[in-house]
N, C-alpha and C. Protein backbone atom coordinates (compact mmCIF):
# COMPACT_ATOMS: atom_id res chain seq x y z
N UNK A 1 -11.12 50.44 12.49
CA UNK A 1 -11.37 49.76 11.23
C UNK A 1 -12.59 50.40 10.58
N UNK A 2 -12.51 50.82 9.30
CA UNK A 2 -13.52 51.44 8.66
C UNK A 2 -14.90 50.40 8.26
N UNK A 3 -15.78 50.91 8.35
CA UNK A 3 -17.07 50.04 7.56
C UNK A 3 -16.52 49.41 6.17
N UNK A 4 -15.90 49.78 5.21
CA UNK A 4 -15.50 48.66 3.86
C UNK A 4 -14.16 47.58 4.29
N UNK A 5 -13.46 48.24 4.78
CA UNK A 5 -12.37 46.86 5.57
C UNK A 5 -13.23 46.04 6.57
N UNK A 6 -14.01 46.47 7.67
CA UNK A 6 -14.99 45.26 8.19
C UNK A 6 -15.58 44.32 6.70
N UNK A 7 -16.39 45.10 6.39
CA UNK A 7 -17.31 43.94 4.81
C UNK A 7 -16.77 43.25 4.01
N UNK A 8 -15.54 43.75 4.01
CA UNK A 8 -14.29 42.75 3.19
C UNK A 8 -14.01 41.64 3.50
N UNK A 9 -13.40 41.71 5.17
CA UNK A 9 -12.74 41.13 5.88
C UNK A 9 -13.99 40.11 6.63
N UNK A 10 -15.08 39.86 6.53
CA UNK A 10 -16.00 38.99 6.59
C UNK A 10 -16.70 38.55 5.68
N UNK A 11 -16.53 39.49 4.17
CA UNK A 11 -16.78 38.37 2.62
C UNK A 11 -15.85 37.40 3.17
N UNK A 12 -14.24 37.64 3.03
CA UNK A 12 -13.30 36.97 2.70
C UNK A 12 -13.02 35.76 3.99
N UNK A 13 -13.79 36.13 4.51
CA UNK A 13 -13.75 35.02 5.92
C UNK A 13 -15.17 34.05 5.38
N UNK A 14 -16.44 34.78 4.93
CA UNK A 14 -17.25 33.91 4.60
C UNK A 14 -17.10 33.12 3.15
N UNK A 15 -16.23 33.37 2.15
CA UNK A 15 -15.88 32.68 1.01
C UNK A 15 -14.48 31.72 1.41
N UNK A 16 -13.81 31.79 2.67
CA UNK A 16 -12.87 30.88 2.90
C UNK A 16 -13.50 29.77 3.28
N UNK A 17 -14.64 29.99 4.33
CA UNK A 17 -15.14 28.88 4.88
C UNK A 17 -15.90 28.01 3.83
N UNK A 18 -16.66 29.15 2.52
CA UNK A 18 -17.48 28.16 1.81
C UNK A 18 -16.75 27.02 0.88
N UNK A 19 -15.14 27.68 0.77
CA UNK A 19 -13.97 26.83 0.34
C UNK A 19 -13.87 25.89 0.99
N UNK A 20 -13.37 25.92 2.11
CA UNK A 20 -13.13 24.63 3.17
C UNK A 20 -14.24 23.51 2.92
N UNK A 21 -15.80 23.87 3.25
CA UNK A 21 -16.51 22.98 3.17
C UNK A 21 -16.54 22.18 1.65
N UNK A 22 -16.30 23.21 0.87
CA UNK A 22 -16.46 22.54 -0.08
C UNK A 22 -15.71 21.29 -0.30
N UNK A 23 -14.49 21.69 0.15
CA UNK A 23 -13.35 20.70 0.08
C UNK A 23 -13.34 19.14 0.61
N UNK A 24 -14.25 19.68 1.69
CA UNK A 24 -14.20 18.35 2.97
C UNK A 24 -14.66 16.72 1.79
N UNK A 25 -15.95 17.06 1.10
CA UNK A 25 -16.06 16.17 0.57
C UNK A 25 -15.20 15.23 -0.43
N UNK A 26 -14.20 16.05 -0.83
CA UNK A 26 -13.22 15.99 -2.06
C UNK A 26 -11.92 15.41 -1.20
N UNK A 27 -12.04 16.08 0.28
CA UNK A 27 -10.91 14.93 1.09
C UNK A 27 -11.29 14.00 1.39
N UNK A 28 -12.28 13.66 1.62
CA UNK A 28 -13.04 12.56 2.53
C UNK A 28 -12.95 11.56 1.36
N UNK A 29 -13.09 11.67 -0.29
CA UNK A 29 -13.37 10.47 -1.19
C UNK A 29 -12.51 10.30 -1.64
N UNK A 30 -11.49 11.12 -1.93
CA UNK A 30 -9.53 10.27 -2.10
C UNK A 30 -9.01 9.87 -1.13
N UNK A 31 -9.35 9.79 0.06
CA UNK A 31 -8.69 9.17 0.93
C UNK A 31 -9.04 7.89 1.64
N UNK A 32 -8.56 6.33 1.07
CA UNK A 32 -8.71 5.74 1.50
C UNK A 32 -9.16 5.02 3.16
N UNK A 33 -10.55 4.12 3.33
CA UNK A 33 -11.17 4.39 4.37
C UNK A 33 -10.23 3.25 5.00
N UNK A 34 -9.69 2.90 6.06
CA UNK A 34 -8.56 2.17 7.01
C UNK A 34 -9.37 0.95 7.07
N UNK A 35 -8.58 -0.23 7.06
CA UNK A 35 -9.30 -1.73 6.50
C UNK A 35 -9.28 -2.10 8.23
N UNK A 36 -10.62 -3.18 8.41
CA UNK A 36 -10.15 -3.39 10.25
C UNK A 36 -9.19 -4.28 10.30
N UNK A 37 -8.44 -4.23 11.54
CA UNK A 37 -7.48 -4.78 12.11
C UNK A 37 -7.40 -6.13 11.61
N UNK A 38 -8.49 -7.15 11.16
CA UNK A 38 -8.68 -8.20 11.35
C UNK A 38 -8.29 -8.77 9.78
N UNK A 39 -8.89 -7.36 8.64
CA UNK A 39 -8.81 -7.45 7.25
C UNK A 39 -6.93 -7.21 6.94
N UNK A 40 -6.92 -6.21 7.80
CA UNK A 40 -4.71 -5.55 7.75
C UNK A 40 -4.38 -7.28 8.09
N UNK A 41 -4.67 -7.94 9.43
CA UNK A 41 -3.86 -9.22 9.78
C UNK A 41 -4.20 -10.12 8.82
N UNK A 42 -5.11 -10.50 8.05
CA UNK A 42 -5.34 -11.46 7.13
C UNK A 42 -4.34 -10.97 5.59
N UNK A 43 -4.52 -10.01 5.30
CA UNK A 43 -4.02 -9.65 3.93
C UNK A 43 -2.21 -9.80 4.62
N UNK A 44 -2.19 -9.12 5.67
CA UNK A 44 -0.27 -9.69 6.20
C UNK A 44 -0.07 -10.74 6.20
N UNK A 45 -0.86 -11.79 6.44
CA UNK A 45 -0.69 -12.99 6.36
C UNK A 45 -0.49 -13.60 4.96
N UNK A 46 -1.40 -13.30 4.21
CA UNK A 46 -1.62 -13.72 2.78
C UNK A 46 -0.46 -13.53 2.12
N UNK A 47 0.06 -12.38 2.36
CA UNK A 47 0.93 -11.59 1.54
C UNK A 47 2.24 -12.15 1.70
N UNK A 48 2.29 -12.91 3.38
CA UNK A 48 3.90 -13.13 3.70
C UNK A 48 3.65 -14.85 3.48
N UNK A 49 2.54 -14.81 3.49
CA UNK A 49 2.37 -16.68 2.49
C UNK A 49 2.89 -16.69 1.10
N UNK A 50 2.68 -15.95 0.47
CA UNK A 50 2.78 -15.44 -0.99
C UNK A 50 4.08 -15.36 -1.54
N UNK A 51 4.96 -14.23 -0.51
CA UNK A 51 6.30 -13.91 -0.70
C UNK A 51 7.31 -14.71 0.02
N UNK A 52 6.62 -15.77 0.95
CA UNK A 52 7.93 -16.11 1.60
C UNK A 52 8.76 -15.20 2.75
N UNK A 53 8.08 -14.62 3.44
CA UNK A 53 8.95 -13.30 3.99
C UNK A 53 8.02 -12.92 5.12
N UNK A 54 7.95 -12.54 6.02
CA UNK A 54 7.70 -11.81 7.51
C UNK A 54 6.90 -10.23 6.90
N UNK A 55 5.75 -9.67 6.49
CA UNK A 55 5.74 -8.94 6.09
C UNK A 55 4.98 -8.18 7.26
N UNK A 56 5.25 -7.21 7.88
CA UNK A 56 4.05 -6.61 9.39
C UNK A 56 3.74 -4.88 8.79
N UNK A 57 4.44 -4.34 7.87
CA UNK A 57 4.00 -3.27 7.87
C UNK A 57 2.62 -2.79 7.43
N UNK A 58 1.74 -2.45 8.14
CA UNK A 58 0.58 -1.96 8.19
C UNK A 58 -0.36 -1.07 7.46
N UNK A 59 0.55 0.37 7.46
CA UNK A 59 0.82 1.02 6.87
C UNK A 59 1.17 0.64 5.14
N UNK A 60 1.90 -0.22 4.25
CA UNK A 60 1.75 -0.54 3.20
C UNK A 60 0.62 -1.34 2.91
N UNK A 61 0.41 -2.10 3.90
CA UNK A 61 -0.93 -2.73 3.49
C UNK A 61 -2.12 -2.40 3.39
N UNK A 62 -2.60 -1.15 3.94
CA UNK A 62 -3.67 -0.24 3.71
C UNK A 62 -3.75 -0.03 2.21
N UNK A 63 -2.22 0.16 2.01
CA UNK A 63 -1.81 1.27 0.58
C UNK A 63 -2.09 0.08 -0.68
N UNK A 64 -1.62 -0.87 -0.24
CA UNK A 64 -1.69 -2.06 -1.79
C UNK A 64 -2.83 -2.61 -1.83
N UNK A 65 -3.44 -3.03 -0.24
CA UNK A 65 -5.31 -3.14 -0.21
C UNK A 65 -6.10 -2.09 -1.23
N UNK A 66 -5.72 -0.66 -0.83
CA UNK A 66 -6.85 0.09 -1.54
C UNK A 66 -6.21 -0.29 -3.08
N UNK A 67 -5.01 -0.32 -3.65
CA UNK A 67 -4.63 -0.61 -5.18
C UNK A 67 -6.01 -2.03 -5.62
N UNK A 68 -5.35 -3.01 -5.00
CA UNK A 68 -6.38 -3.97 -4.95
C UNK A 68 -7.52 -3.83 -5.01
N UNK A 69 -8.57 -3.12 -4.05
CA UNK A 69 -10.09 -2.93 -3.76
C UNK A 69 -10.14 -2.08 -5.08
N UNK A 70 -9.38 -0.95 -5.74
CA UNK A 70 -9.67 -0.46 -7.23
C UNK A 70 -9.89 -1.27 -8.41
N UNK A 71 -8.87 -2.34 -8.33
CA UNK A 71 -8.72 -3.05 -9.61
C UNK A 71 -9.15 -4.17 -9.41
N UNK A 72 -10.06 -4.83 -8.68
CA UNK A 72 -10.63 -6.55 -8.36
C UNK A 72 -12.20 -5.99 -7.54
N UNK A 73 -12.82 -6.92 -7.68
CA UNK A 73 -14.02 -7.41 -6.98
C UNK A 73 -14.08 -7.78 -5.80
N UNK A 74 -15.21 -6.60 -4.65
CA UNK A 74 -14.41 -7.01 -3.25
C UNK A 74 -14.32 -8.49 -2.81
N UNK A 75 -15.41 -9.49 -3.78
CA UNK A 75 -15.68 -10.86 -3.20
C UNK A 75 -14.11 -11.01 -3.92
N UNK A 76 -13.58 -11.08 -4.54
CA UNK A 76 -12.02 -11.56 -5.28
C UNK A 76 -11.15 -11.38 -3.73
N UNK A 77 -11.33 -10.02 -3.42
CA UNK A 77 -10.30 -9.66 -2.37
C UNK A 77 -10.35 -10.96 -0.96
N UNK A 78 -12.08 -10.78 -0.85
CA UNK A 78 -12.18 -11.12 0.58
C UNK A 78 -12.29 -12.44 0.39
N UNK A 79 -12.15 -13.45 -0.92
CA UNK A 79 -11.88 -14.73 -0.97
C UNK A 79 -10.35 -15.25 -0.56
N UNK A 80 -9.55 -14.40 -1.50
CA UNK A 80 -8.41 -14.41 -0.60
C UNK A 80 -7.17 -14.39 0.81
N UNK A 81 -8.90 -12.82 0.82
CA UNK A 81 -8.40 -13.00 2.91
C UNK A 81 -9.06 -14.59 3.53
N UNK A 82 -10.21 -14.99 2.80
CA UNK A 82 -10.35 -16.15 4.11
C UNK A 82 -9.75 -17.41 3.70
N UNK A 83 -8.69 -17.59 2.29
CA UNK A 83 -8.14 -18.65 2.16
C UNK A 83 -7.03 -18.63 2.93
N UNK A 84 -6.65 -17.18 4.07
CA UNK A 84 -5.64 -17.18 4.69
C UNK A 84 -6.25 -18.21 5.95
N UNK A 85 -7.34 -18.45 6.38
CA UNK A 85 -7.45 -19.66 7.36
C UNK A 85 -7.44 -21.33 6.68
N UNK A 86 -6.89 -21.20 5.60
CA UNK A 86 -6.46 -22.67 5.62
C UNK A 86 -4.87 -22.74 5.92
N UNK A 87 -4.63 -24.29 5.62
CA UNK A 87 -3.26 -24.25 6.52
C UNK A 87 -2.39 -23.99 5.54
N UNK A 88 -0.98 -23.94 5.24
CA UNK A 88 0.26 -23.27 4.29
C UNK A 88 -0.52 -23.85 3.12
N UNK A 89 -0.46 -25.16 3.08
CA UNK A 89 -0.24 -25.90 1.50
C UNK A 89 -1.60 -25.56 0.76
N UNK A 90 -3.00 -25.82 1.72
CA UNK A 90 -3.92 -25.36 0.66
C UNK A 90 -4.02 -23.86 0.51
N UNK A 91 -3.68 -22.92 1.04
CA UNK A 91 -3.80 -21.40 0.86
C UNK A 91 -2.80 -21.45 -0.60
N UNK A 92 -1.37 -22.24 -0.46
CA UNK A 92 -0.53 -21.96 -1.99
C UNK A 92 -1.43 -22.80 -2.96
N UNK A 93 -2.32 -23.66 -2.59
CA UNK A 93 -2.91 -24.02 -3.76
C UNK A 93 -4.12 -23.76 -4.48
N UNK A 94 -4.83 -22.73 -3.58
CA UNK A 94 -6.01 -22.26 -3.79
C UNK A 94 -5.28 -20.65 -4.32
N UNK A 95 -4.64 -20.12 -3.69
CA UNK A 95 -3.82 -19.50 -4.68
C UNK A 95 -3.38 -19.20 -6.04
N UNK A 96 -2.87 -20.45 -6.14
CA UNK A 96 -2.54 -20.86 -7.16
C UNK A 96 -3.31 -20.79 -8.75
N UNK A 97 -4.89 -21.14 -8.38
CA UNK A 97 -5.77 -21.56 -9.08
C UNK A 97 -6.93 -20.19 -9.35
N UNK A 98 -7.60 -20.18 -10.67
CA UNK A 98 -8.54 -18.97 -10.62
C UNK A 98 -9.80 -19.26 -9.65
N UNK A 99 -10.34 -18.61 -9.25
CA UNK A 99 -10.06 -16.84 -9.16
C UNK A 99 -9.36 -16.17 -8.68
N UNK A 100 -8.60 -17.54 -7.64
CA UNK A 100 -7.42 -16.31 -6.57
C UNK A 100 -6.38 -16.00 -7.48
N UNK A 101 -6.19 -16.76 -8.10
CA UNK A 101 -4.75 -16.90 -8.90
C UNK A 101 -4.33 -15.02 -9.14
N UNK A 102 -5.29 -13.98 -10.14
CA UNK A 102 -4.88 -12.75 -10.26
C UNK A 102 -4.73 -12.00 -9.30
N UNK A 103 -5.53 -12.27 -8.43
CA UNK A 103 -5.72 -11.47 -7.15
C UNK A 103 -4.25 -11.32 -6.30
N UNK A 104 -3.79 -12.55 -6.40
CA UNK A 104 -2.55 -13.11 -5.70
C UNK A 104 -1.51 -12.98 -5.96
N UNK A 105 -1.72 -12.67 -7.73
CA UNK A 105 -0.32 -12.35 -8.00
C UNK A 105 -0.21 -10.81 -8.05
N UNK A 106 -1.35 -10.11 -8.54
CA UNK A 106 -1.06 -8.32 -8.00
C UNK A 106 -0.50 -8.24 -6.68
N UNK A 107 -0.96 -9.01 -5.71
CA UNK A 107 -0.89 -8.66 -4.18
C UNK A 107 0.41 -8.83 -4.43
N UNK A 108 1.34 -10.15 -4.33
CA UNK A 108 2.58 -10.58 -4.59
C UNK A 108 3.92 -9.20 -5.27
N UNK A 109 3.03 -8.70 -6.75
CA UNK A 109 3.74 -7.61 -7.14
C UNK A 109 3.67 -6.41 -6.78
N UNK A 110 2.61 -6.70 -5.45
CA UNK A 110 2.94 -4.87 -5.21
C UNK A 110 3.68 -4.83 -4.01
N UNK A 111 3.61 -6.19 -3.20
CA UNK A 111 4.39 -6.16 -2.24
C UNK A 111 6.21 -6.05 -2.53
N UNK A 112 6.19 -6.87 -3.81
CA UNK A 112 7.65 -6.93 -3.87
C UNK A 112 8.30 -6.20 -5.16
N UNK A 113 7.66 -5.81 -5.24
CA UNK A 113 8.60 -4.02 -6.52
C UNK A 113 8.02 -2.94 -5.73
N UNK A 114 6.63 -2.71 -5.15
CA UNK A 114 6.72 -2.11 -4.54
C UNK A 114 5.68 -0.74 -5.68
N UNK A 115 5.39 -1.61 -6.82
CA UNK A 115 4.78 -0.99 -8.18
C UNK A 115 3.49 -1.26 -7.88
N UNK A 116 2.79 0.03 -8.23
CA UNK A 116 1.18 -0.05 -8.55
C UNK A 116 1.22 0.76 -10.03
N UNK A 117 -0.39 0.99 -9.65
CA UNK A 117 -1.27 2.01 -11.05
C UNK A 117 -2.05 2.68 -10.57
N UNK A 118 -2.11 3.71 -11.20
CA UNK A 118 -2.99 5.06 -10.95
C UNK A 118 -3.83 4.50 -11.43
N UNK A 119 -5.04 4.36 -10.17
CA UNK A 119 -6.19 4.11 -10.13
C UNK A 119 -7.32 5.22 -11.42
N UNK A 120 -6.49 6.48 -11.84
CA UNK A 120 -7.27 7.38 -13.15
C UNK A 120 -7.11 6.96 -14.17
N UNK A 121 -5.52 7.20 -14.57
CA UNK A 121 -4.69 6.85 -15.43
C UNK A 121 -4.19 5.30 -16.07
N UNK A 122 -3.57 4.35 -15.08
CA UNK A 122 -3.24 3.15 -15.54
C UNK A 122 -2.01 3.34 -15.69
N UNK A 123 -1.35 4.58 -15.26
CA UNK A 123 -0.04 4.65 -15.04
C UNK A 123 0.72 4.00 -14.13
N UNK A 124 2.03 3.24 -14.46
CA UNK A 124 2.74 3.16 -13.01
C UNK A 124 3.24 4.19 -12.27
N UNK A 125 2.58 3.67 -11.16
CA UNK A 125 3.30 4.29 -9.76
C UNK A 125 3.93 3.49 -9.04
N UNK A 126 4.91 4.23 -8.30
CA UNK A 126 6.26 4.10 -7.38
C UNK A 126 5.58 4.30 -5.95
N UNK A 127 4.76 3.20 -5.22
CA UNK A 127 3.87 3.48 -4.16
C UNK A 127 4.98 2.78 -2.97
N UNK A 128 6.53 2.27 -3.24
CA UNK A 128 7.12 1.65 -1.69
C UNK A 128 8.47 1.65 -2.62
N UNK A 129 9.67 2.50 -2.21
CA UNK A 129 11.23 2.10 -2.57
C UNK A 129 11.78 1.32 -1.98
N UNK A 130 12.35 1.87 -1.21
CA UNK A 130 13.03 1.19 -0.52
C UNK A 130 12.39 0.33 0.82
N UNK A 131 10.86 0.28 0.70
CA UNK A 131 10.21 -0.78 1.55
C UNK A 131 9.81 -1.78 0.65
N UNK A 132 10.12 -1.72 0.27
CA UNK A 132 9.38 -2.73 -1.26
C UNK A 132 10.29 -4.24 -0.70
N UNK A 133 9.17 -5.15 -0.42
CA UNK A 133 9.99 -6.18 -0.10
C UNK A 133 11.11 -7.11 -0.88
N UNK A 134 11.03 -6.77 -2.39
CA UNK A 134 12.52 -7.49 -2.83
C UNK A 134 13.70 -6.92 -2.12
N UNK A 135 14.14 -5.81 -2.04
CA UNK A 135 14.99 -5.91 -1.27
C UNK A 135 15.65 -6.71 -0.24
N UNK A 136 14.35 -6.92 1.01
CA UNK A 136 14.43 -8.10 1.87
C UNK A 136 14.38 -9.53 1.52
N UNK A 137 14.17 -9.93 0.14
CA UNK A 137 14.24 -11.55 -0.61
C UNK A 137 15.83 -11.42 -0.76
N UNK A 138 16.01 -10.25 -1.20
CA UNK A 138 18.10 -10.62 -1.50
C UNK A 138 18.61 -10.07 -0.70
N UNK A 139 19.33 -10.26 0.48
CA UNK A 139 19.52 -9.23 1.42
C UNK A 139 21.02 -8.69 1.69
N UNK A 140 21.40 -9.25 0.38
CA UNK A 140 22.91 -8.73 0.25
C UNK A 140 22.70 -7.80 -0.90
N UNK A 141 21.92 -7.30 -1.18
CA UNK A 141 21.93 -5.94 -1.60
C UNK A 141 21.03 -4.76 -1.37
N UNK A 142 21.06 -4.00 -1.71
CA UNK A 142 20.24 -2.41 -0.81
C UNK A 142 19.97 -1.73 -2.15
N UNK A 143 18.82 -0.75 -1.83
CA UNK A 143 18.09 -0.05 -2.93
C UNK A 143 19.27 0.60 -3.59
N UNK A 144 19.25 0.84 -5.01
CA UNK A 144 20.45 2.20 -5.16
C UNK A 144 19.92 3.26 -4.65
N UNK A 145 20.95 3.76 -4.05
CA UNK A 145 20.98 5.69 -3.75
C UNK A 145 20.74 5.56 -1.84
N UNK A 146 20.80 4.02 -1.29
CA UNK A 146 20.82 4.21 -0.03
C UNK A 146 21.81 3.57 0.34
N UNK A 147 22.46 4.77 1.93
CA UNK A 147 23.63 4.14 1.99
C UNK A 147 24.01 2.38 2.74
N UNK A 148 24.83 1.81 2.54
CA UNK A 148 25.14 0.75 3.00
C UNK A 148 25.78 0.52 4.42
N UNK A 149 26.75 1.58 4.54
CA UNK A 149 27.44 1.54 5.69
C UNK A 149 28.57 2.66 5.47
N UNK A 150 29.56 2.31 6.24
CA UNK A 150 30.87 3.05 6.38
C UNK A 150 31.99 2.93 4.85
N UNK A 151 32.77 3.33 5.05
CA UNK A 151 34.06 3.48 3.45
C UNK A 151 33.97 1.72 3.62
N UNK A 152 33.73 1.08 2.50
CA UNK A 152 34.90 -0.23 2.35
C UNK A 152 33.88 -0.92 3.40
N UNK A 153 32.04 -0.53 3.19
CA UNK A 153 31.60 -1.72 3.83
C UNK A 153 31.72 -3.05 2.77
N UNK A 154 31.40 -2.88 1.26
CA UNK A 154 31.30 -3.75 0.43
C UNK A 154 32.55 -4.27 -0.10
N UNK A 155 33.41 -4.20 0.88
CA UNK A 155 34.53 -5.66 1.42
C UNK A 155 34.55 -6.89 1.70
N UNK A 156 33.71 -6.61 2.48
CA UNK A 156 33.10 -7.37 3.59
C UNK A 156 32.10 -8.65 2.51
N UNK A 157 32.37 -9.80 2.67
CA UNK A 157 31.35 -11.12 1.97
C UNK A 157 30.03 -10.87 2.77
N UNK A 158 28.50 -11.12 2.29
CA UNK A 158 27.26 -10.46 2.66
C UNK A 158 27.40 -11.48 3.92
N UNK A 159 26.31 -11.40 4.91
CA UNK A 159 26.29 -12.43 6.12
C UNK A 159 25.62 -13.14 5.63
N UNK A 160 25.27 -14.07 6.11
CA UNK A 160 24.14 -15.61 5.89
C UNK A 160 23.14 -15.49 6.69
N UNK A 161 22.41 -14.41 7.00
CA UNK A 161 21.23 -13.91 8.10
C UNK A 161 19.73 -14.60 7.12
């Protein structure tokens, strides 16, 4: 290897790395920081108080938490998580009422369309399809574009599950 292919070939190794670092910071602040275990089980709770429905995925709830923690006040959020220790009726009625009242109903709509907003923009986003819990409120029907079953499943009258 000649002396100008060595000097090259360690610019271009020392301007990759000054890339990388640069980057780290720029990954580290779009990427939402993981809520504890205790904040994921309270907001699952809230959420399947809300909708009526069994909701455990984890994983979406990180995703509609951080929508939430963008667009509300963390005391808004974390009033909500601790109205999840009252019992059914006062959580729907404290719910119900401001301040939870907005808080409750974003949570509600992102769980079940499955719709947010670009936290830049104010655009909608498509953040859950076919996890999006309406689906599971009507359960005799399925997202379009996923399949159902075999030829001549939708013969068949839906079950009563």
């Amino acid at each position: 290897m000649t002396q100008d292919n060595q000097s090259r070939r360690i610019f271009l190794q020392a301007l990759s790395a000054c890339l990388a670092s640069a980057a780290v910071p720029l990954l580290a602040a779009t990427a939402p920081a993981r809520p504890s275990d205790a904040v994921l089980d309270d907001f699952l709770k809230a959420a399947s108080a809300l909708s009526g429905l069994t909701l455990t995925d984890r994983d979406l709830a990180v995703t509609y938490l951080s929508v939430l923690q963008a667009g509300f006040k963390p005391g808004d959020i974390t009033a909500l998580l601790a109205a999840t220790h009252l019992d059914a009726l006062e959580f729907s009625s404290a719910a119900a009422q401001p301040p939870l009242q907005d808080v409750a109903e974003k949570a509600l709509l992102l769980w079940m369309t499955g719709m947010g907003t670009d936290a830049a923009t104010g655009a909608p986003r498509v953040l859950a399809y076919t996890d999006a819990a309406a689906w599971a409120a009507v359960p005799f029907t399925k997202p379009p574009g996923q399949c159902g079953g075999a030829f001549g499943y939708w013969s068949q009258a839906p079950s009563a599950t």
